[in-house]
Protein backbone atom coordinates (compact mmCIF):
# COMPACT_ATOMS: atom_id res chain seq x y z
CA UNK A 1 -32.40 44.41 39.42
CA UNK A 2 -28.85 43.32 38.17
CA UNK A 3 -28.90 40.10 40.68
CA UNK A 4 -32.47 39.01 39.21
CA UNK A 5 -30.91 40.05 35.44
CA UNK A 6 -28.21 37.59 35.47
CA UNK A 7 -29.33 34.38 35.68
CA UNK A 8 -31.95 35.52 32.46
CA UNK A 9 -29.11 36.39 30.18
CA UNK A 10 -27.27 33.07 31.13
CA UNK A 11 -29.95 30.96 29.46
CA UNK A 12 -29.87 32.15 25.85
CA UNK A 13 -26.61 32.01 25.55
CA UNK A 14 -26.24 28.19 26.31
CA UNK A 15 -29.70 27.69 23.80
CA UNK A 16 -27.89 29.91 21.34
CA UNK A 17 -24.56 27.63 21.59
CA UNK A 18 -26.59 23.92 21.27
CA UNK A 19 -28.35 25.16 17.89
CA UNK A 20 -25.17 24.89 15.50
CA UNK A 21 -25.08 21.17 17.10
CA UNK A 22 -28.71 20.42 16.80
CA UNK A 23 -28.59 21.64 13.36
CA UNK A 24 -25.64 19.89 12.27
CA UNK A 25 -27.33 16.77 13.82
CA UNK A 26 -30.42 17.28 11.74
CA UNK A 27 -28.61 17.62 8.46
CA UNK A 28 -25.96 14.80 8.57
CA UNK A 29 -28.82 12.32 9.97
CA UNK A 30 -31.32 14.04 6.63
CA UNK A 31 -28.24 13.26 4.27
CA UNK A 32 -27.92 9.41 5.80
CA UNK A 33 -31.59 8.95 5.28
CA UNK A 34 -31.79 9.73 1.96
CA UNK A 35 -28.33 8.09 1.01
CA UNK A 36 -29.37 4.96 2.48
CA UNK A 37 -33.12 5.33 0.93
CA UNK A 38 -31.12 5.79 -2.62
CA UNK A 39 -28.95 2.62 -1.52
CA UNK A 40 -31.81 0.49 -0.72
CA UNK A 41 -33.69 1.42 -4.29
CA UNK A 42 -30.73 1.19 -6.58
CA UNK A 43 -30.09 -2.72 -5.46
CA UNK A 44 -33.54 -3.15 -5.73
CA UNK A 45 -33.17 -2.07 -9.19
CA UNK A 46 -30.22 -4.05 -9.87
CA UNK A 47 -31.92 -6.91 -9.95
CA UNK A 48 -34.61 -5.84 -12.54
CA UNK A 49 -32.40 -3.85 -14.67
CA UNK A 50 -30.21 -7.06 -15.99
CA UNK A 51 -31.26 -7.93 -18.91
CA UNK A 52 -33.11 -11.55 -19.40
CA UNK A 53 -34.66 -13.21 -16.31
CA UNK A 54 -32.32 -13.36 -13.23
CA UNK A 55 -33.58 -16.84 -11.74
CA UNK A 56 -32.99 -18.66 -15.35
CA UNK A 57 -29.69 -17.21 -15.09
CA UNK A 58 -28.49 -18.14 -12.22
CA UNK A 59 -30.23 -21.65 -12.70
CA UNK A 60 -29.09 -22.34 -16.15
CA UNK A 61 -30.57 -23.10 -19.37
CA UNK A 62 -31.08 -26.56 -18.94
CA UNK A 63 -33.21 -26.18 -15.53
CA UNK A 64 -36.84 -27.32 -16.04
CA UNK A 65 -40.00 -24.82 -16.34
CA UNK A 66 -41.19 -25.84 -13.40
CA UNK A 67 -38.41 -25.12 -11.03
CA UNK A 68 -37.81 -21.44 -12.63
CA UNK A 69 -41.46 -21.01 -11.99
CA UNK A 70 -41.29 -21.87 -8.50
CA UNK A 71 -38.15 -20.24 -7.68
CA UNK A 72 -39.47 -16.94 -9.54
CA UNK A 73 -42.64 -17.34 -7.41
CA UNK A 74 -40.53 -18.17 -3.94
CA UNK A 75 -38.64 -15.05 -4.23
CA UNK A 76 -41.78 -12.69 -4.65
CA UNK A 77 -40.69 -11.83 -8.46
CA UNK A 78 -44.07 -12.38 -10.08
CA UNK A 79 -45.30 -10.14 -7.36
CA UNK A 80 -45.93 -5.96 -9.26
CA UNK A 81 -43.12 -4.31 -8.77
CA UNK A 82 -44.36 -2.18 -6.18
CA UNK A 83 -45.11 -5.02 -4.25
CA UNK A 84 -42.06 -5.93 -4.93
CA UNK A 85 -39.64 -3.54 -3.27
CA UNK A 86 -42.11 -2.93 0.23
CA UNK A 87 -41.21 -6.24 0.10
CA UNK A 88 -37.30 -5.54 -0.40
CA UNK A 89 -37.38 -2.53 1.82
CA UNK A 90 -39.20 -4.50 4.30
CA UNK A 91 -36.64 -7.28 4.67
CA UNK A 92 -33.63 -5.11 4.92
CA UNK A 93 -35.08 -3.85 8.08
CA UNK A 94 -35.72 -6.86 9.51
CA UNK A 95 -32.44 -8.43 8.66
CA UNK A 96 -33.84 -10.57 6.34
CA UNK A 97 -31.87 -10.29 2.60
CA UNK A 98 -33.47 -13.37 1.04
CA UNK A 99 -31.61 -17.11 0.25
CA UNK A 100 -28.80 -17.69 -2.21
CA UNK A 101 -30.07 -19.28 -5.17
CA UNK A 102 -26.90 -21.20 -5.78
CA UNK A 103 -26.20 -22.50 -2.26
CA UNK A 104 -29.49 -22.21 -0.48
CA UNK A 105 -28.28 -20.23 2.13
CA UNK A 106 -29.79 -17.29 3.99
CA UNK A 107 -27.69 -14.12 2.88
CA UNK A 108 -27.50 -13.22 6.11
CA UNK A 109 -25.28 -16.38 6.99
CA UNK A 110 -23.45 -15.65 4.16
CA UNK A 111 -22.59 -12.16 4.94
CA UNK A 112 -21.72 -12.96 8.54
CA UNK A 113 -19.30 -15.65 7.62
CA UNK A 114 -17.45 -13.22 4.80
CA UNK A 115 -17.36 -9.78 6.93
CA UNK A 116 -15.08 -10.31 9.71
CA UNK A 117 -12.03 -11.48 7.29
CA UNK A 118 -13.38 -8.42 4.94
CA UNK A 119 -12.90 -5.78 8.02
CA UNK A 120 -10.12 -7.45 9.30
CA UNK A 121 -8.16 -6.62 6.02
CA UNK A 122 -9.66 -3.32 5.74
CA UNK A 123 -8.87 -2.25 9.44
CA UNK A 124 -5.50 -3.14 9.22
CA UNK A 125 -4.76 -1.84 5.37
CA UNK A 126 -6.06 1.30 6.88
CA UNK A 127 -4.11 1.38 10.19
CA UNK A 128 -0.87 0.02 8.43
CA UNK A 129 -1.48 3.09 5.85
CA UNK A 130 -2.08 5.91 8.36
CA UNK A 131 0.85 4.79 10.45
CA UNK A 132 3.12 4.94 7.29
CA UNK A 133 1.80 7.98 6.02
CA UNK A 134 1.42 10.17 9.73
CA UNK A 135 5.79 10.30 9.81
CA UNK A 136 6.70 10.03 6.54
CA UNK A 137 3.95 13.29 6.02
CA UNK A 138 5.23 15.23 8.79
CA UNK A 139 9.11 14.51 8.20
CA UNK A 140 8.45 15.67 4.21
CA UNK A 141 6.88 19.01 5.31
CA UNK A 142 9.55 19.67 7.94
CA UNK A 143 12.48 19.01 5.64
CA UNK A 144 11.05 21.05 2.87
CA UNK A 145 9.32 23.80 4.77
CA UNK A 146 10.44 27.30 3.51
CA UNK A 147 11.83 25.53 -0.17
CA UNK A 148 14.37 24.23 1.81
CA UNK A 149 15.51 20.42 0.85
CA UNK A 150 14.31 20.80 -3.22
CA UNK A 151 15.43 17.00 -4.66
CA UNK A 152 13.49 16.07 -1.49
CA UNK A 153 10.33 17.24 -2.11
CA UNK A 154 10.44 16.22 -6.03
CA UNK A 155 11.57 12.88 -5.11
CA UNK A 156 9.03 12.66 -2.41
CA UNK A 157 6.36 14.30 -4.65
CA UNK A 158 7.12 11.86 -7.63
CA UNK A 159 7.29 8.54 -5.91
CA UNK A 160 4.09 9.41 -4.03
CA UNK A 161 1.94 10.32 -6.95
CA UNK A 162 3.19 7.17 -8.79
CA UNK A 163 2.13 4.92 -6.28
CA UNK A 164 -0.99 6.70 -5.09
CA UNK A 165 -2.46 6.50 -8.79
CA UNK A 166 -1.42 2.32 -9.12
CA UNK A 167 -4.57 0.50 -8.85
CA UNK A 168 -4.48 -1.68 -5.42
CA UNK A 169 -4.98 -5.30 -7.84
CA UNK A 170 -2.06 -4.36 -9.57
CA UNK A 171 -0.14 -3.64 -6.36
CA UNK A 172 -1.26 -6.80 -5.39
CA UNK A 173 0.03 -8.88 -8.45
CA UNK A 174 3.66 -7.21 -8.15
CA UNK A 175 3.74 -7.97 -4.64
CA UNK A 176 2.52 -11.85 -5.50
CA UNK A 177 5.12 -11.97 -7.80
CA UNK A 178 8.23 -10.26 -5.76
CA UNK A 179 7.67 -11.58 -2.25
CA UNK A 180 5.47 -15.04 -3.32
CA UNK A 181 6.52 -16.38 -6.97
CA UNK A 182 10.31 -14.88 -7.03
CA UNK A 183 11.50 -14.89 -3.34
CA UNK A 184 9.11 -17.33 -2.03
CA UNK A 185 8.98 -15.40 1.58
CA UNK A 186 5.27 -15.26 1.87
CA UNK A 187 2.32 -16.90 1.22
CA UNK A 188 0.19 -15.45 -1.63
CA UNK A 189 -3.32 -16.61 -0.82
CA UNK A 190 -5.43 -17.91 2.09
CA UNK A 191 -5.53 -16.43 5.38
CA UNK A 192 -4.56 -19.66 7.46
CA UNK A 193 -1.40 -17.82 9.12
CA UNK A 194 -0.69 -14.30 10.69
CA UNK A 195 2.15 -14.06 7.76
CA UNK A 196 -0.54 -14.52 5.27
CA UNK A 197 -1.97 -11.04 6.04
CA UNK A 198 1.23 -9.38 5.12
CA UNK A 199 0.87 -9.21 1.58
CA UNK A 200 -2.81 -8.04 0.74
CA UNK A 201 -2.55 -5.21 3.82
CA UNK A 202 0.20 -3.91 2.08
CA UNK A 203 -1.46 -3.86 -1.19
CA UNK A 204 -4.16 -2.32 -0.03
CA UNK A 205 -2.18 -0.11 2.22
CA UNK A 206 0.47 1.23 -0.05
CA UNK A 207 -1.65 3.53 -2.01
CA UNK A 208 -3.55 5.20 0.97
CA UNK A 209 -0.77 5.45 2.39
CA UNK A 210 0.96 7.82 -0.31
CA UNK A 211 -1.91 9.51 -0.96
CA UNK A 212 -2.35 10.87 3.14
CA UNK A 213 1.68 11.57 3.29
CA UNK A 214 1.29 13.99 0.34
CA UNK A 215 -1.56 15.83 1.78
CA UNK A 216 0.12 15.88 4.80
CA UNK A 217 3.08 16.63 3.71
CA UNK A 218 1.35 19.62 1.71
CA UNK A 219 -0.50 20.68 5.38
CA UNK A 220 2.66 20.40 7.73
CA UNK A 221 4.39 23.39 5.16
CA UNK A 222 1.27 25.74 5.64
CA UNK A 223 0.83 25.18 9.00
CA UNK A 224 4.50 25.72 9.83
CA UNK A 225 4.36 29.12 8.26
CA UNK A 226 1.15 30.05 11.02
CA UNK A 227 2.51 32.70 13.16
CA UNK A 228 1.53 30.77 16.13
CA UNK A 229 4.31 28.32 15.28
CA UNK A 230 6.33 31.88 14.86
CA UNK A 231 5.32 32.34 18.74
CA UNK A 232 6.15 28.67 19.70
CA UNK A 233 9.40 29.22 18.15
CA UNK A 234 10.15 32.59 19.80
CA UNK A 235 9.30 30.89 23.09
CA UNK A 236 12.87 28.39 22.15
CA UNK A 237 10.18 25.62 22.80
CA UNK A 238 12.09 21.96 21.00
CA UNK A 239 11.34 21.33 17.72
CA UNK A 240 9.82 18.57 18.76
CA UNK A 241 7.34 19.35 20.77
CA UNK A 242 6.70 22.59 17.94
CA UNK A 243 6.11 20.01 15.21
CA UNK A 244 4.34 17.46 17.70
CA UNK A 245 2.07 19.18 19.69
CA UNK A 246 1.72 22.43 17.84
CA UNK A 247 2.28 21.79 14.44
CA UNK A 248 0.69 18.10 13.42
CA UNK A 249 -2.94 18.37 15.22
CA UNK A 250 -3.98 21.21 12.96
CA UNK A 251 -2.33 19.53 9.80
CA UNK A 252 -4.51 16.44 11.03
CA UNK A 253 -7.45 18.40 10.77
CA UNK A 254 -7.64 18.76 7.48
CA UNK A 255 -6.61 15.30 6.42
CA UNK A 256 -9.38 14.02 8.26
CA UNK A 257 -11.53 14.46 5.47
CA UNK A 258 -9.20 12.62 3.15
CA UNK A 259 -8.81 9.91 6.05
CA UNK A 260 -12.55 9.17 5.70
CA UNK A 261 -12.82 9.16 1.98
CA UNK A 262 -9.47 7.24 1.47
CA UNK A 263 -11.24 4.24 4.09
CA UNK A 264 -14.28 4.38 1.64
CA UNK A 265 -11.99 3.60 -1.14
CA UNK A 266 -9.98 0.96 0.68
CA UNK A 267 -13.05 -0.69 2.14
CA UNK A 268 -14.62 -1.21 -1.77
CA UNK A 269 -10.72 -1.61 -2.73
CA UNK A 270 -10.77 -5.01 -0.67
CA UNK A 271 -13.09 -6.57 -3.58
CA UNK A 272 -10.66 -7.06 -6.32
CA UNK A 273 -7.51 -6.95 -3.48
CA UNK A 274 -9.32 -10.41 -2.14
CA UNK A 275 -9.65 -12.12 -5.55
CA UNK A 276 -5.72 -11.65 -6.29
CA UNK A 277 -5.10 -13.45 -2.95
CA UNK A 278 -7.92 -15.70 -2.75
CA UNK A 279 -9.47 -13.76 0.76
CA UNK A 280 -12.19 -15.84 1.65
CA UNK A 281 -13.95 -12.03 2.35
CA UNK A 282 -17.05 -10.51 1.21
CA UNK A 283 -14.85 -9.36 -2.07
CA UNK A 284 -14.53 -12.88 -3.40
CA UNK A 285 -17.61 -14.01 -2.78
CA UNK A 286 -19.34 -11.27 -4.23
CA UNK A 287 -17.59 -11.21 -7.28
CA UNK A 288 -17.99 -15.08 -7.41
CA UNK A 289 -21.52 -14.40 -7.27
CA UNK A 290 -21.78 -12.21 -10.43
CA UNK A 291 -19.99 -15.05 -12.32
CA UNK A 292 -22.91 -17.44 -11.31
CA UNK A 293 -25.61 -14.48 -11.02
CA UNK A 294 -26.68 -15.44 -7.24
CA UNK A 295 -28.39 -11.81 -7.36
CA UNK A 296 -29.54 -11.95 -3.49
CA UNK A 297 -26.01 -12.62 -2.68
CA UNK A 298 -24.32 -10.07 -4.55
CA UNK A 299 -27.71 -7.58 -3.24
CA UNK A 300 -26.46 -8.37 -0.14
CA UNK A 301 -23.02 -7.73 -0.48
CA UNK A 302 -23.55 -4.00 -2.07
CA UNK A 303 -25.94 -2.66 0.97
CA UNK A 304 -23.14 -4.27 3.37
CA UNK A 305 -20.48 -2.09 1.25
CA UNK A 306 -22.90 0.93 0.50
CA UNK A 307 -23.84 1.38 4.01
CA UNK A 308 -20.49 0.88 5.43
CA UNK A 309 -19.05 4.11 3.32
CA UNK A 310 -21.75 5.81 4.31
CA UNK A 311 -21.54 5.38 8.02
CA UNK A 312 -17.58 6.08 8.06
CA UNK A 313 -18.55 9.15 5.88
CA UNK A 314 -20.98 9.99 8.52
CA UNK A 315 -18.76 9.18 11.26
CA UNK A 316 -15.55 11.34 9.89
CA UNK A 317 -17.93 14.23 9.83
CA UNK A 318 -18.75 14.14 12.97
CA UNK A 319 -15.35 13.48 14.24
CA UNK A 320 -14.43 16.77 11.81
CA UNK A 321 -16.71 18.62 13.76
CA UNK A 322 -15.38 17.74 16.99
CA UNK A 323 -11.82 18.99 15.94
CA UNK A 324 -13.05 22.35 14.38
CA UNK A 325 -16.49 23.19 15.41
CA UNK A 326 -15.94 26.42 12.75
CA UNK A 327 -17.17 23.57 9.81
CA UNK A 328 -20.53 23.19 11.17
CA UNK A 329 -21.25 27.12 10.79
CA UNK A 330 -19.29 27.37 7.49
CA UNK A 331 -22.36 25.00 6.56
CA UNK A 332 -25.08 27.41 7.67
């Protein structure tokens, strides 16, 4: 009876164990699916929502009858609007985000010249900032666990929150005028040299980067007061290898969120960090697009941004619930 009891029991257990998983699979894909659903009808809207018609716009008041009428009827807008967005909804799944009306050139093409430069500047802003903020974090919360090292943390505390709350643009601008106008070290705009990337990854780094030290900073003290780091100390293990191995993995748990939301905001930060230095990115050329109201372009441009936060989002929660499986049935 026991031998033939065994192997039952066995099975549940594992079916028991994959349901927090499967769930948490089911939600976070429901929550992308209706995110991206919402994404797909708000720049739909966009488009009708501007006041005045959107084709005489971006043509200009002196462009015939004619050609508004057959550039209105090219682009499906005469169609009912219901029509209208199985039509919109329809192209974005095939790939196919309409023509600029300015340059006559498939969005598409557009977008794929623009990203890489876009993601090559976020990618390393981000990097850059999480490599600044990971030591500087850690070496704050050591030197002022336990209220040790006061001026520290208030100087640490100030000069973080100052430049965590300057807008990246503005970053930007000082850094044009310090390092480019005044010193003349680097260039300002462009990307047609390695040194050229200096400038805007810092300005878009900067911020990020005081933002994550904080929080980690803030982490690293709680976690060194865990009496498992009491243990680890007991045991006369180096403080390295307590602050290292015991100490920063759990304090990098619950940055991660932040890490996710802070790439969101540097990823959409890129827009106005491109115009100051003249990025050829998707930033620019979007915002060069409102000026001469190419709507498919700009369109375009917000699904690429909307449904790249949305997939690090997604992506950051998953990761999250790699680290501490405990989130996943917090959410149940």
């Amino acid at each position: 009876m026991a031998t033939t009891a065994s192997p039952g029991v066995a099975w549940p257990a594992r079916t028991l164990d994959a349901r927090p998983w499967l769930r948490f699979g089911l939600r976070r894909a429901g929550r992308l699916l209706v995110s991206l659903w919402v994404l797909l009808t708000a720049s739909f809207l966009m488009t009708h929502l501007i006041p005045g018609d959107p084709v005489r716009g971006a043509l200009g008041p002196t462009a015939p009858a004619e050609l508004v009428a057959a550039k209105r009827t090219a682009l499906g807008l005469d169609d009912p609007l219901p029509v209208q967005y199985l039509d919109h909804l329809r192209g974005v799944l095939t790939g196919d985000l309409g023509t600029s009306l300015i340059s006559q050139v498939p969005v598409s093409d557009v977008i794929g010249q623009r990203l890489p430069a876009t993601l090559w500047l976020a990618v390393l802003g981000f990097a850059v900032a999480v490599a600044v903020a990971v030591p500087v974090g850690v070496a704050a919360g050591v030197l002022t666990r336990r209220g040790h090292g006061r001026r520290t943390e208030l100087a640490f505390t100030g000069t973080s929150v100052v430049l965590g709350t300057i807008p990246d643009f503005l970053v930007g601008v000082a850094l044009v005028y310090v390092f480019g106008v005044r010193l003349g070290l680097l260039p300002v705009a462009g990307n047609d040299t390695l040194s050229s990337l200096v400038l805007p990854v810092l300005a878009l780094a900067i911020g990020p980067a005081a933002i994550l030290a904080r929080v980690l900073r803030v982490e690293m003290v709680r976690v060194l007061q865990a009496d498992y780091i009491r243990t680890a100390r007991a045991k006369r293990l180096p403080a390295r290898t307590v602050h290292l191995r015991h100490a920063l993995p759990n304090a990098l748990t619950a940055a991660l969120t932040l890490c996710g939301l802070l790439l969101g905001a540097l990823v959409a930060g890129t827009v106005l960090v491109e115009n100051v230095f003249a990025w050829p990115g998707l930033g620019s050329t979007i915002v060069s697009s409102i000026l001469t109201k190419d709507y498919p372009v700009v369109q375009g441009i917000v699904l690429v941004y909307g449904v790249g936060v949305l997939l690090v989002n997604t992506l950051v929660d998953v990761a999250l619930a790699l680290l501490d499986p405990r989130s996943m049935i917090r959410e149940d």
